[in-house]
C-alpha atoms as a PDB file:
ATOM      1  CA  UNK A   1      12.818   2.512 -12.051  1.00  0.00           C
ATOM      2  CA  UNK A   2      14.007   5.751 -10.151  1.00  0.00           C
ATOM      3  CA  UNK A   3      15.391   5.616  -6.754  1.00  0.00           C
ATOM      4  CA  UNK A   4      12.377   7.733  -5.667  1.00  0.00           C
ATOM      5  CA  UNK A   5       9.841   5.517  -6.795  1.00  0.00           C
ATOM      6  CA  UNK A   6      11.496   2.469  -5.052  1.00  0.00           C
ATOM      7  CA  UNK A   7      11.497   4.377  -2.165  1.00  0.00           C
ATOM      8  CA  UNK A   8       7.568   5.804  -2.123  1.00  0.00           C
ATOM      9  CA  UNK A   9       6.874   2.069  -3.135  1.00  0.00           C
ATOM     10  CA  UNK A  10       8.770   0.829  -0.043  1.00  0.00           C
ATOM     11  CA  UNK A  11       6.905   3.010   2.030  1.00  0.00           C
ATOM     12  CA  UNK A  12       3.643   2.616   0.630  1.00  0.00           C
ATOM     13  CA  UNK A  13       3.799  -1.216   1.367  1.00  0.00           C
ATOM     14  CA  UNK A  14       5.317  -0.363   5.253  1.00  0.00           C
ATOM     15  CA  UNK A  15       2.651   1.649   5.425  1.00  0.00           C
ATOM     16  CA  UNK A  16      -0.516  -1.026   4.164  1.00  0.00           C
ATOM     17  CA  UNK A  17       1.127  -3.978   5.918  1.00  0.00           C
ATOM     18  CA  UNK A  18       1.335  -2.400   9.538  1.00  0.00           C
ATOM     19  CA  UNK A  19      -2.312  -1.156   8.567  1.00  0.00           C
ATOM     20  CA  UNK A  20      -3.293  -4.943   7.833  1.00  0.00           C
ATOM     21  CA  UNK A  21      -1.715  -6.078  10.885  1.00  0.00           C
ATOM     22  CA  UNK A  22      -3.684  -3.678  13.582  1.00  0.00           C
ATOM     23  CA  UNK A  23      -7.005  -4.720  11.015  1.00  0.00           C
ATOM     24  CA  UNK A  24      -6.188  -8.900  11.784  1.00  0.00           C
ATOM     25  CA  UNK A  25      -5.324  -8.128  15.226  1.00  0.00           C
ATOM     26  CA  UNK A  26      -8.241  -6.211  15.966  1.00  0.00           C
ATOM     27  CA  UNK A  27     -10.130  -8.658  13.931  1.00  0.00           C
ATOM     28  CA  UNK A  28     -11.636  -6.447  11.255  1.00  0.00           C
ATOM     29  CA  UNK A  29     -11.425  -9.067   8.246  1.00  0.00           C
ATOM     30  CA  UNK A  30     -13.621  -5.859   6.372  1.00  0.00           C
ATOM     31  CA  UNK A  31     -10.690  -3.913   6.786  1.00  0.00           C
ATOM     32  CA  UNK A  32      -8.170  -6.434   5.817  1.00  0.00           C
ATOM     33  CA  UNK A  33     -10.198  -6.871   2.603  1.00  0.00           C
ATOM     34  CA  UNK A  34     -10.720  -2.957   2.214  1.00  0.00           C
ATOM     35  CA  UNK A  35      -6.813  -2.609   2.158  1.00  0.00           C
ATOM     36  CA  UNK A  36      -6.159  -5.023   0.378  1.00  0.00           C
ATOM     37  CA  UNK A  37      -8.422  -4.017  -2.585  1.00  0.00           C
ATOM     38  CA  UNK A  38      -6.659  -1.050  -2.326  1.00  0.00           C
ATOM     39  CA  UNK A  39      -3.510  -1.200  -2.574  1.00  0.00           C
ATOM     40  CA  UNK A  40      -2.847  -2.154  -6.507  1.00  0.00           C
ATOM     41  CA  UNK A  41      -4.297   0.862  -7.091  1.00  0.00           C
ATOM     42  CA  UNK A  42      -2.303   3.059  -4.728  1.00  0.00           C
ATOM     43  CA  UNK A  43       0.750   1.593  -5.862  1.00  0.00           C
ATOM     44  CA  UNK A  44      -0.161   1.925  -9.319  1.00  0.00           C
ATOM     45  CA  UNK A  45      -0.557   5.853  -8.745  1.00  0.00           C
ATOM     46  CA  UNK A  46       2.943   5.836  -7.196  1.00  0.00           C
ATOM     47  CA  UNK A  47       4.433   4.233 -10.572  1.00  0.00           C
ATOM     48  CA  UNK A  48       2.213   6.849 -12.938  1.00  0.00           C
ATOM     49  CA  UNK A  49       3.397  10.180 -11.093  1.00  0.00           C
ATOM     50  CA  UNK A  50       7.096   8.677 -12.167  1.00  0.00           C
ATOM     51  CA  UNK A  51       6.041   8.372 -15.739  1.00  0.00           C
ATOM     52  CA  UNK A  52       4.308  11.663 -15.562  1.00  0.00           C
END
């Protein structure tokens, strides 16, 4: 796996757990379940555009 990838992966996960976080702290369990559902699919995007 490239270096890049790694990377936009790393940031991709920073990114959706500080954005679970604020959802369970403000107690938005839709939100939690929204993101969660989510983020296979955005992280799955990041791993096509290397193959592409």
């Amino acid at each position: 796996m490239k270096d890049a990838t790694v990377r936009r992966l790393q940031a991709l996960e920073e990114e959706y757990t500080f954005a679970v976080n604020a959802a369970v702290g403000e107690n938005r369990d839709d939100l939690v379940e929204l993101l969660a559902s989510e983020y296979p699919d955005a992280a799955l995007e990041v791993l096509r555009s290397d193959a592409a």
